[in-house]
C-alpha atoms as a PDB file:
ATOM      1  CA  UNK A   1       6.130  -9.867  -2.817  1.00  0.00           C
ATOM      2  CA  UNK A   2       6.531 -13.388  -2.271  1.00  0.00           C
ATOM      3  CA  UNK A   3       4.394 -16.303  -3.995  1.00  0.00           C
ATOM      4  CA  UNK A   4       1.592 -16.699  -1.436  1.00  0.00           C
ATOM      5  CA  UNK A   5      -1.111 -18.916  -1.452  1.00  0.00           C
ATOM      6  CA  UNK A   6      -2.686 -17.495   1.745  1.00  0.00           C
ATOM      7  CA  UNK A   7      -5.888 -15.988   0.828  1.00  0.00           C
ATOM      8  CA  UNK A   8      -5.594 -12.880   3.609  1.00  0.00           C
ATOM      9  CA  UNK A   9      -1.757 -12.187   2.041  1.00  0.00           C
ATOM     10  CA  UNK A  10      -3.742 -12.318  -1.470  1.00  0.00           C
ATOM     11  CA  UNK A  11      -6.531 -10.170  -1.052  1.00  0.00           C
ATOM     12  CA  UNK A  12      -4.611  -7.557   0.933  1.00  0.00           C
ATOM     13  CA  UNK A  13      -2.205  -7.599  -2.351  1.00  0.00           C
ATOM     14  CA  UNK A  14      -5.326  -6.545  -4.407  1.00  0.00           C
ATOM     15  CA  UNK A  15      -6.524  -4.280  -2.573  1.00  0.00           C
ATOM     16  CA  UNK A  16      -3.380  -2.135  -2.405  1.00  0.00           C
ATOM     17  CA  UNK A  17      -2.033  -3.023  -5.921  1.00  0.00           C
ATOM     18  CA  UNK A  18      -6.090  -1.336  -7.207  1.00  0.00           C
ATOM     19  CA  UNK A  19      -4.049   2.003  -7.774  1.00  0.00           C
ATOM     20  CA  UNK A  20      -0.611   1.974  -6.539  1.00  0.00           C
ATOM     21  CA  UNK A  21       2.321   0.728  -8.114  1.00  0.00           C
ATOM     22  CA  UNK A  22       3.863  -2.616  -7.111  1.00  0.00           C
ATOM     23  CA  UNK A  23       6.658  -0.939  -6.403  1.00  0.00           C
ATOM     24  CA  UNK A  24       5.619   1.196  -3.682  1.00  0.00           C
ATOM     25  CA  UNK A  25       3.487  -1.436  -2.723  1.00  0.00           C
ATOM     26  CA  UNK A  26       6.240  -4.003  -1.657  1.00  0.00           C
ATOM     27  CA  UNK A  27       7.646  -2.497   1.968  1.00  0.00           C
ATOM     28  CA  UNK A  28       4.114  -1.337   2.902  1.00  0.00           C
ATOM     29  CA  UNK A  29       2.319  -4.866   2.345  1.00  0.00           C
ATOM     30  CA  UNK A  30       5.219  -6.584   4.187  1.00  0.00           C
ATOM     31  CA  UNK A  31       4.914  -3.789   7.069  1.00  0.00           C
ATOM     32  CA  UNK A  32       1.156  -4.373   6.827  1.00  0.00           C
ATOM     33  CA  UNK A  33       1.187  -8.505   6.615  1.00  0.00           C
ATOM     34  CA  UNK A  34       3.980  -8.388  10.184  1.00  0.00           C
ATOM     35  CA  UNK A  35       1.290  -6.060  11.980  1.00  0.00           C
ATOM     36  CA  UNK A  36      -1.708  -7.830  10.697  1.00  0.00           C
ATOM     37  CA  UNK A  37      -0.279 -11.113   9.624  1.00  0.00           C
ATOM     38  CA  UNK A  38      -4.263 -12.469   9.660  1.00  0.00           C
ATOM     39  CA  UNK A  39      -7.774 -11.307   9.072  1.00  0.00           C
ATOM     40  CA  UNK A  40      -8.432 -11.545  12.889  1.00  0.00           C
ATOM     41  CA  UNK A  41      -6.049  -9.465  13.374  1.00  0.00           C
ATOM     42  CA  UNK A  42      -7.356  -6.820  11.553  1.00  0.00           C
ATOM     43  CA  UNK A  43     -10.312  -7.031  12.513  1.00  0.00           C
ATOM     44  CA  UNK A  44      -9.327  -6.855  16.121  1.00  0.00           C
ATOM     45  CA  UNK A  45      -7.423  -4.104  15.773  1.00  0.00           C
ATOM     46  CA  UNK A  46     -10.567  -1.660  14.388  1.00  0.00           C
ATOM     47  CA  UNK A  47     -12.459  -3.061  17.054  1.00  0.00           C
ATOM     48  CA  UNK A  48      -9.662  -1.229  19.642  1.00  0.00           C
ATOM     49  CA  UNK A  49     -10.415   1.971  18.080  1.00  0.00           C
ATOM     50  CA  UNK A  50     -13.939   2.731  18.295  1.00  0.00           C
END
C-alpha cells in the first residue's frame, strides 16, 4: 500500500488491516480504492442496493 495521506484511503486501510493480514490486504484495498476511490462513492453505491 502506498503512503497516503487521504483520509478515505486511510480509514479504509484500518478497517481491513483490524484482522487480516497486510498481505492479503494489498490487491483487495487497491481493487476496493479503483471501485470506490471516495467516500461518496461508497456511499452511493449502498444507496443502489436497497
Amino acid at each position: 500500500m502506498e503512503n497516503s495521506r487521504d483520509p478515505w484511503a486511510i480509514l479504509v486501510s484500518e478497517f481491513m488491516l483490524q484482522q487480516t493480514q497486510a498481505s492479503r490486504v494489498v490487491a483487495k484495498y487497491k481493487t476496493f480504492l479503483e471501485r470506490f476511490p471516495t467516500q461518496p462513492c461508497a456511499q452511493a453505491a449502498l444507496r443502489k442496493s436497497y
